[in-house]
C-alpha atoms as a PDB file:
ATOM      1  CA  UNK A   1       0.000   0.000   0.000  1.00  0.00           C
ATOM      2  CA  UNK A   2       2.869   2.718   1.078  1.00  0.00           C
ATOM      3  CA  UNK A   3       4.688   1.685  -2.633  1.00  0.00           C
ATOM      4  CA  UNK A   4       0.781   2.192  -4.227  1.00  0.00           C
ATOM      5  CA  UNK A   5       0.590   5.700  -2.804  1.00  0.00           C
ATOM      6  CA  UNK A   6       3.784   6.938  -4.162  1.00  0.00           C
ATOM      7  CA  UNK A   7       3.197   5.824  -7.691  1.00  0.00           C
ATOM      8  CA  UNK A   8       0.882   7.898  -9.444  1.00  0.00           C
ATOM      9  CA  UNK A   9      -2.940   7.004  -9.910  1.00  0.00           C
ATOM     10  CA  UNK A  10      -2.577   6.442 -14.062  1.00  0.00           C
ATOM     11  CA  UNK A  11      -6.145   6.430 -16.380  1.00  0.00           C
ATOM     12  CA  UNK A  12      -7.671   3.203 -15.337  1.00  0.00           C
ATOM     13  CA  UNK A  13     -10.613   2.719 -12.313  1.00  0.00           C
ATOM     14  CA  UNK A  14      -8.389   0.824 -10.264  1.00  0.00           C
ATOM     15  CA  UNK A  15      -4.641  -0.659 -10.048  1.00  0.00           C
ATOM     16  CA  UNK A  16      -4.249  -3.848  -9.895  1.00  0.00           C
ATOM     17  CA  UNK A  17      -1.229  -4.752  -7.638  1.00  0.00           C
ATOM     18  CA  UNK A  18      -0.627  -9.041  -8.461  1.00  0.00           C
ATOM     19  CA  UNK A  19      -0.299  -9.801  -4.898  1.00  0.00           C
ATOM     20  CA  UNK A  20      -3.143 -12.409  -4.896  1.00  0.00           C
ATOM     21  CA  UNK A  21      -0.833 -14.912  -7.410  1.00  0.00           C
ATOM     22  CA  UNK A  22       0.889 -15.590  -4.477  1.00  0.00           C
ATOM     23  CA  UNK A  23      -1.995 -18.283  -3.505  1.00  0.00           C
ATOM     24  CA  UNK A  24      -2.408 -19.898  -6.241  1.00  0.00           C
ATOM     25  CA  UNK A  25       1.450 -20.707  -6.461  1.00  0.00           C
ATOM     26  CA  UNK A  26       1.034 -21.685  -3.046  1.00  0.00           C
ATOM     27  CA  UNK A  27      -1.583 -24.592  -4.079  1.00  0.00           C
ATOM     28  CA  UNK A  28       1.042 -25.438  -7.051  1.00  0.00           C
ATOM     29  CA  UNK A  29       3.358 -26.594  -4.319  1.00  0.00           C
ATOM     30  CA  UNK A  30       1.160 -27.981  -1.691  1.00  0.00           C
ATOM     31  CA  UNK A  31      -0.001 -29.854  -4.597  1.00  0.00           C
ATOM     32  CA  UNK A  32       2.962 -31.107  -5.379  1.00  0.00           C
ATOM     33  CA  UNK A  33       4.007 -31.871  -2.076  1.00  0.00           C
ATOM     34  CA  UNK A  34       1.320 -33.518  -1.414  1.00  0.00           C
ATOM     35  CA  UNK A  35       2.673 -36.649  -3.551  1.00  0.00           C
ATOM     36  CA  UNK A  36       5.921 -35.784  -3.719  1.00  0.00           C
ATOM     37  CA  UNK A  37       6.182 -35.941   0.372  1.00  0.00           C
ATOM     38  CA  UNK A  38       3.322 -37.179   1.612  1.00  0.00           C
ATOM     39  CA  UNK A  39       2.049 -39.738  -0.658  1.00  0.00           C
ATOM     40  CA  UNK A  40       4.858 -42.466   0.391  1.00  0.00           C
ATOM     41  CA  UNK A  41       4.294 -41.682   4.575  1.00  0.00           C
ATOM     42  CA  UNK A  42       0.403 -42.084   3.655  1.00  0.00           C
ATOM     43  CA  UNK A  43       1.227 -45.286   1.836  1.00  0.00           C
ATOM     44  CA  UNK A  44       3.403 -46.765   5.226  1.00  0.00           C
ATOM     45  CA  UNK A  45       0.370 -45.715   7.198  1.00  0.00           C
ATOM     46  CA  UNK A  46      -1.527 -48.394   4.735  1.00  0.00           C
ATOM     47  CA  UNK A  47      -3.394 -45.707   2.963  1.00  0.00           C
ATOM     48  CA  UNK A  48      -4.183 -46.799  -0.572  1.00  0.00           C
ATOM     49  CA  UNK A  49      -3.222 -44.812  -3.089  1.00  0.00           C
ATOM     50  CA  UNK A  50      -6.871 -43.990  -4.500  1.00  0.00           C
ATOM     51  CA  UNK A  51      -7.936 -43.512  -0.678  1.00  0.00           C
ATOM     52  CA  UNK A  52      -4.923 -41.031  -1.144  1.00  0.00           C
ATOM     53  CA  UNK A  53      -5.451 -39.430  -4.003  1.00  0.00           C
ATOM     54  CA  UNK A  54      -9.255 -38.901  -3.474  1.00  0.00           C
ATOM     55  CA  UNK A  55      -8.404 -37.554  -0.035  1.00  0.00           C
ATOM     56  CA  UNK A  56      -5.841 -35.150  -1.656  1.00  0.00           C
ATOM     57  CA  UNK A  57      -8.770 -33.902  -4.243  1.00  0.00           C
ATOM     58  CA  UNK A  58     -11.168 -33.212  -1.329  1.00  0.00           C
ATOM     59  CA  UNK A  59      -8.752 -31.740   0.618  1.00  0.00           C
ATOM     60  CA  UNK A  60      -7.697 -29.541  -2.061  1.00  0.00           C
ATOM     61  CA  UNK A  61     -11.361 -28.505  -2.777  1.00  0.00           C
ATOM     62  CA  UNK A  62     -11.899 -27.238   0.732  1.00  0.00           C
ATOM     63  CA  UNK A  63      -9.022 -25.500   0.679  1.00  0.00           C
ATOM     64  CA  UNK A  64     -10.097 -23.863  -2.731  1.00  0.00           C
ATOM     65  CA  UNK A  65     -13.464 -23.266  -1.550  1.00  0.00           C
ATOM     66  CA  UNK A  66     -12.139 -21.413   1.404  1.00  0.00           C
ATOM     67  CA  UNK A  67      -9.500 -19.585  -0.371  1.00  0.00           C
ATOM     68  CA  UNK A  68     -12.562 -18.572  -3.360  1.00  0.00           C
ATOM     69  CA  UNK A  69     -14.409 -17.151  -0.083  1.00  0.00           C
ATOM     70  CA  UNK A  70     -11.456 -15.266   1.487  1.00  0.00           C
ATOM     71  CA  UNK A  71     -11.130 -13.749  -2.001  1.00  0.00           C
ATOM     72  CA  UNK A  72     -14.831 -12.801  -2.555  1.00  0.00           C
ATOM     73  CA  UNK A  73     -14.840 -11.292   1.583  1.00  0.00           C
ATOM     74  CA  UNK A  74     -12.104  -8.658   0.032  1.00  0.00           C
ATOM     75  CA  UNK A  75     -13.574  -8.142  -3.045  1.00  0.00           C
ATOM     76  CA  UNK A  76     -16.343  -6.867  -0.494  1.00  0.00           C
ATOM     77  CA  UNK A  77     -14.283  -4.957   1.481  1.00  0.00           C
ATOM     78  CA  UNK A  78     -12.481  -4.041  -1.251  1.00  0.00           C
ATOM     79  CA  UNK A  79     -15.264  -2.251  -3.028  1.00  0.00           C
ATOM     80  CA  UNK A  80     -16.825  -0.867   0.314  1.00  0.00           C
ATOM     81  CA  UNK A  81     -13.895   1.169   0.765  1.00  0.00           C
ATOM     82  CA  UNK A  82     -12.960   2.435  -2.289  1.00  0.00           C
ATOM     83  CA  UNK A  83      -9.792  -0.284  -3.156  1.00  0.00           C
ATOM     84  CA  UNK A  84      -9.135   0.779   0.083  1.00  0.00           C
ATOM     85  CA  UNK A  85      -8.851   4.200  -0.119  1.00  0.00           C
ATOM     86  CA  UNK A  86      -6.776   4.404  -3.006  1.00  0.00           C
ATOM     87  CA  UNK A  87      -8.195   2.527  -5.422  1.00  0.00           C
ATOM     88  CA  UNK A  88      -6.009  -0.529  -4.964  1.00  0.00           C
ATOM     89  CA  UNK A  89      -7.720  -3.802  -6.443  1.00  0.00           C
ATOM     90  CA  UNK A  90      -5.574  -6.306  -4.631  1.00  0.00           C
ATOM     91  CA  UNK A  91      -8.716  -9.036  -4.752  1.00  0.00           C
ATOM     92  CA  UNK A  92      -9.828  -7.681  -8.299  1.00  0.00           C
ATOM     93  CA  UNK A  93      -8.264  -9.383 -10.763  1.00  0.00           C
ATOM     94  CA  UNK A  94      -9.200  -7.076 -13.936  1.00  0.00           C
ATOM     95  CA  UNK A  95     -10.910  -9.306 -16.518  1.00  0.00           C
ATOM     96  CA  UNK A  96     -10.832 -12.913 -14.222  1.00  0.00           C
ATOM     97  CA  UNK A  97     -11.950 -11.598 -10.605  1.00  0.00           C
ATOM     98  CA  UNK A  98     -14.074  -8.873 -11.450  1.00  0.00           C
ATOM     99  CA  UNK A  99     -17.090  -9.553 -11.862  1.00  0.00           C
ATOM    100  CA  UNK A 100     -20.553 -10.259  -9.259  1.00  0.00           C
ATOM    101  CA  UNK A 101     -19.269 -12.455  -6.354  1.00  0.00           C
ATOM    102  CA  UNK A 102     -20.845 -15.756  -6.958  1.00  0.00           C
ATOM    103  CA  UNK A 103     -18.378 -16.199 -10.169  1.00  0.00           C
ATOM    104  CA  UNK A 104     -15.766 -14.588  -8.364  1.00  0.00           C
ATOM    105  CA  UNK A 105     -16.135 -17.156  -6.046  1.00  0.00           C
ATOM    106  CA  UNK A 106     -16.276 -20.219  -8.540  1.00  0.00           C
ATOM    107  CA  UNK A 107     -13.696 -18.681 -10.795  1.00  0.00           C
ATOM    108  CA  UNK A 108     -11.181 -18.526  -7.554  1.00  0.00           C
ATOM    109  CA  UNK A 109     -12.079 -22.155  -6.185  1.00  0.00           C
ATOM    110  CA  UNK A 110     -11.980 -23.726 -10.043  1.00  0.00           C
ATOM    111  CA  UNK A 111      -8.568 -21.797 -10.413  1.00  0.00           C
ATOM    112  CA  UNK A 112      -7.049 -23.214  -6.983  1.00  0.00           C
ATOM    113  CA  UNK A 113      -7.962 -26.369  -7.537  1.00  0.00           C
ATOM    114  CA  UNK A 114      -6.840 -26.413 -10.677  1.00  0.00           C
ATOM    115  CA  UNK A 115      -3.181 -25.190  -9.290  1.00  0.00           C
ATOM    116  CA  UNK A 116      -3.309 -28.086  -6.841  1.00  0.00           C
ATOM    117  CA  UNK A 117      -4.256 -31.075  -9.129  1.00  0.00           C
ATOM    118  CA  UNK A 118      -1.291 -29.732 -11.499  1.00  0.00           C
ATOM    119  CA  UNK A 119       1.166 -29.413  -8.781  1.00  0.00           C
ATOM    120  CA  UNK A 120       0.004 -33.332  -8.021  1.00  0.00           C
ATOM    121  CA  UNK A 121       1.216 -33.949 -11.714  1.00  0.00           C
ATOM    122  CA  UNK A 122       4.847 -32.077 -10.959  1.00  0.00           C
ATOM    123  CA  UNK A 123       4.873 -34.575  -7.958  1.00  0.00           C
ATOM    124  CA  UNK A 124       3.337 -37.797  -9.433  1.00  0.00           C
ATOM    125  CA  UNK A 125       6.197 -36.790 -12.170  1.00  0.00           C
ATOM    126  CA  UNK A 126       8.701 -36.296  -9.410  1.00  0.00           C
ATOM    127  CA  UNK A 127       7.822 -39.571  -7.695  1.00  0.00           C
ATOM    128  CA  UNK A 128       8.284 -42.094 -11.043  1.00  0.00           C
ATOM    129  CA  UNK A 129      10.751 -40.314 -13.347  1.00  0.00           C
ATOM    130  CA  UNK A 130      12.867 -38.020 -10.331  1.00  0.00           C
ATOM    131  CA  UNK A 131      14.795 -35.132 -10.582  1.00  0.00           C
ATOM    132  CA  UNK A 132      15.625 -35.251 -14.323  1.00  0.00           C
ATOM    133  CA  UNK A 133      12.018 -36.726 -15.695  1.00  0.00           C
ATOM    134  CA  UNK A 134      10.668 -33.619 -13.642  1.00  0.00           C
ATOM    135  CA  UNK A 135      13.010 -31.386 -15.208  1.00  0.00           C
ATOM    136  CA  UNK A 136      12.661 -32.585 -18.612  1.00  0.00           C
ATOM    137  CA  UNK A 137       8.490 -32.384 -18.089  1.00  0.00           C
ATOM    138  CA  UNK A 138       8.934 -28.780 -17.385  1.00  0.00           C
ATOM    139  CA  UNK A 139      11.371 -28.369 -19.738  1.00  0.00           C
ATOM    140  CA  UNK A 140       8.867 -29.563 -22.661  1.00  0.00           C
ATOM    141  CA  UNK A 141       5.938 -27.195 -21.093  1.00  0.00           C
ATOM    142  CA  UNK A 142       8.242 -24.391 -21.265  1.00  0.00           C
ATOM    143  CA  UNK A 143       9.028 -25.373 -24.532  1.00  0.00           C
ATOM    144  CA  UNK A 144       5.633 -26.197 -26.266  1.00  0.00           C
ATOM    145  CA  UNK A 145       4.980 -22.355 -24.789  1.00  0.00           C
ATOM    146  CA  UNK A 146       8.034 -20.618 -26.343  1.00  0.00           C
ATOM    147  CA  UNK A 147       7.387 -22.461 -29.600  1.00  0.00           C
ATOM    148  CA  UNK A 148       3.600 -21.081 -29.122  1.00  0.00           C
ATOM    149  CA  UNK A 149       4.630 -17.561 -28.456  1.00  0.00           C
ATOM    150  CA  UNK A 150       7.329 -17.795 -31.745  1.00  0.00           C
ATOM    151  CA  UNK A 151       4.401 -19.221 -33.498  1.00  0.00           C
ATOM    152  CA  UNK A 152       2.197 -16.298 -32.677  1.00  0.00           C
ATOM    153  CA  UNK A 153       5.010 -13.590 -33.146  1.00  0.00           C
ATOM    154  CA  UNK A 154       5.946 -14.909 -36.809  1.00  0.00           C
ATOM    155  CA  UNK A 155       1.799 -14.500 -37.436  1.00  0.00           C
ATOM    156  CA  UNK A 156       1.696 -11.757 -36.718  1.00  0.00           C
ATOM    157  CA  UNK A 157      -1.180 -12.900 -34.225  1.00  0.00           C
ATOM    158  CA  UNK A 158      -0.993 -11.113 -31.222  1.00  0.00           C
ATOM    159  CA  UNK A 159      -3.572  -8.799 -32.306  1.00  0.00           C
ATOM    160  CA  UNK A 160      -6.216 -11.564 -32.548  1.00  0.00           C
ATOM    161  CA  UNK A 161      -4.605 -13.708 -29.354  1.00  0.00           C
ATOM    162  CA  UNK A 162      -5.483 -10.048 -27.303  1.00  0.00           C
ATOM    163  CA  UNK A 163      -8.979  -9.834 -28.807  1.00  0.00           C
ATOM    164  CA  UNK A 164     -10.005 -12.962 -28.182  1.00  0.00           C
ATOM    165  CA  UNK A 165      -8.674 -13.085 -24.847  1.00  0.00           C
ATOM    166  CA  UNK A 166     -10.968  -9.194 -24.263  1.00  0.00           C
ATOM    167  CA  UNK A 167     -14.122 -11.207 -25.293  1.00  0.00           C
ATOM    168  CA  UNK A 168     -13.933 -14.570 -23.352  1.00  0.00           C
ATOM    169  CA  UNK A 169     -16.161 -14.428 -20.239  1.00  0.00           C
ATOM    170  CA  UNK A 170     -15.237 -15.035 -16.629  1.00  0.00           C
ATOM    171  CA  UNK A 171     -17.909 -17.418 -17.056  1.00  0.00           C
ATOM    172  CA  UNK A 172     -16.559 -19.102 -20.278  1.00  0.00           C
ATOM    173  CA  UNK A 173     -12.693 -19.499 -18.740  1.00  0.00           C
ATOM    174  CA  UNK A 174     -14.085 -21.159 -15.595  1.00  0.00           C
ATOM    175  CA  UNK A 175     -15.885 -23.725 -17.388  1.00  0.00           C
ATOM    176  CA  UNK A 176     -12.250 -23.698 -19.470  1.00  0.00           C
ATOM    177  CA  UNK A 177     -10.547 -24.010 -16.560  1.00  0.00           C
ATOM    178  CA  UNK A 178     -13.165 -26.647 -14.728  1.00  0.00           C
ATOM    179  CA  UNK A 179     -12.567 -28.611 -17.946  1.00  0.00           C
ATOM    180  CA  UNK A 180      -8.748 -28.674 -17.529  1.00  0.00           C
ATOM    181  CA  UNK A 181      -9.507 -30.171 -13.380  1.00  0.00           C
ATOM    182  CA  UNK A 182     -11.604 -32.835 -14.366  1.00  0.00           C
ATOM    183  CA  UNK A 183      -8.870 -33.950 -17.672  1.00  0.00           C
ATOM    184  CA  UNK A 184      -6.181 -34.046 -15.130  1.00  0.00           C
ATOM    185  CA  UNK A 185      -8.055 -35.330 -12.103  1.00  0.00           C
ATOM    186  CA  UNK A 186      -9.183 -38.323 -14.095  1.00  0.00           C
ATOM    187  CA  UNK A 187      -5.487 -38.826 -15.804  1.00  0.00           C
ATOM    188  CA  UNK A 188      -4.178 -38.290 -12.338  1.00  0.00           C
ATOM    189  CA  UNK A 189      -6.100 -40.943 -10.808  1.00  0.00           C
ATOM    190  CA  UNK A 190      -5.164 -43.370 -13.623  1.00  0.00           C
ATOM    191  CA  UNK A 191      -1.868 -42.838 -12.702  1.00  0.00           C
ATOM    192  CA  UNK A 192      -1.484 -42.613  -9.157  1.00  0.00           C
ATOM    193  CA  UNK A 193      -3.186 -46.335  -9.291  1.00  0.00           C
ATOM    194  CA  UNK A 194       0.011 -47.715 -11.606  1.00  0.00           C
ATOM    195  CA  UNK A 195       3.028 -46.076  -9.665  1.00  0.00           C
ATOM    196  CA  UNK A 196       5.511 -47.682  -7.373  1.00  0.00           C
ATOM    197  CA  UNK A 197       6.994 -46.237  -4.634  1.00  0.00           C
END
């Protein structure tokens, strides 16, 4: 807030400051942790590992759920007092978190749950290929991206990439991003079942 007030106000309703990306990183590792660390001492505890990995899910979708509400509580507040009192929209995410506070809500929960489950891949990766299989997986992510972004660059598609991007919904990318939790939820569970520990 004291770095907010010294920079100036700019055109736009509110400013946006990014400190709320710091949760959903935070479910990216607790999601990976969660098989990466936990997984085997659940397993010596005689936990099986679809009793884990459900358990993980439901865990993960209270903490989303509670997270989603903590984020619509300061959109609240947020509005109530102006961004508070200098039009600071630290809960507002312009374009995702915006909007009426029942799809703020869902958005937030679909989007930390979706962190979670993929941090469970960077740890179901970590647990049956190690160190260098997890490197290489995020090495080809990183990749497929970079080769995306040259792709779009050379077609001169940015343009288009920004429009489309202005007209999608809040209500369009959850269902985009609920889509993307149940594909790796179920591919998840199919593989959680088939790896050795």
């Amino acid at each position: 807030m004291v770095i907010l007030r010294l920079i100036p106000a700019g055109h736009s309703d509110h400013r946006w400051v990014g400190g709320l990306v710091a949760v959903p990183l935070v479910m990216l590792v607790v999601g990976a942790q969660s098989v990466a660390r936990a997984l085997p001492f659940a397993l010596t505890l005689g936990v099986s590992r679809r009793t884990y990995f459900l358990g993980a899910t439901a865990l993960a979708l209270a903490l989303s759920v509670g997270f989603g509400l903590v984020v619509v509580i300061g959109q609240i507040l947020e509005r109530a007092t102006g961004g508070w009192g200098i039009n600071m929209a630290y809960f507002r995410v312009p374009h995702l978190l915006d909007g009426p506070w029942y799809l703020s809500w869902l958005t937030a929960t679909t989007m930390f749950v979706l962190m979670f489950v993929y941090g469970m891949w960077y740890g179901l990766v970590y647990r049956r290929a190690g160190l260098p299989g997890t490197t290489a997986f995020g090495a080809a992510q990183l990749g497929a991206l970079a080769l995306a972004t040259l792709v779009a660059t050379w077609a001169h598609g940015w343009t288009g990439i920004g429009h489309y991007l202005g007209t999608v919904t809040a209500t369009g990318l959850t269902g985009v991003l609920a889509v993307a939790v149940a594909v790796l939820l179920a591919g998840g569970f199919a593989t959680i079942r088939r790896m050795t520990i």
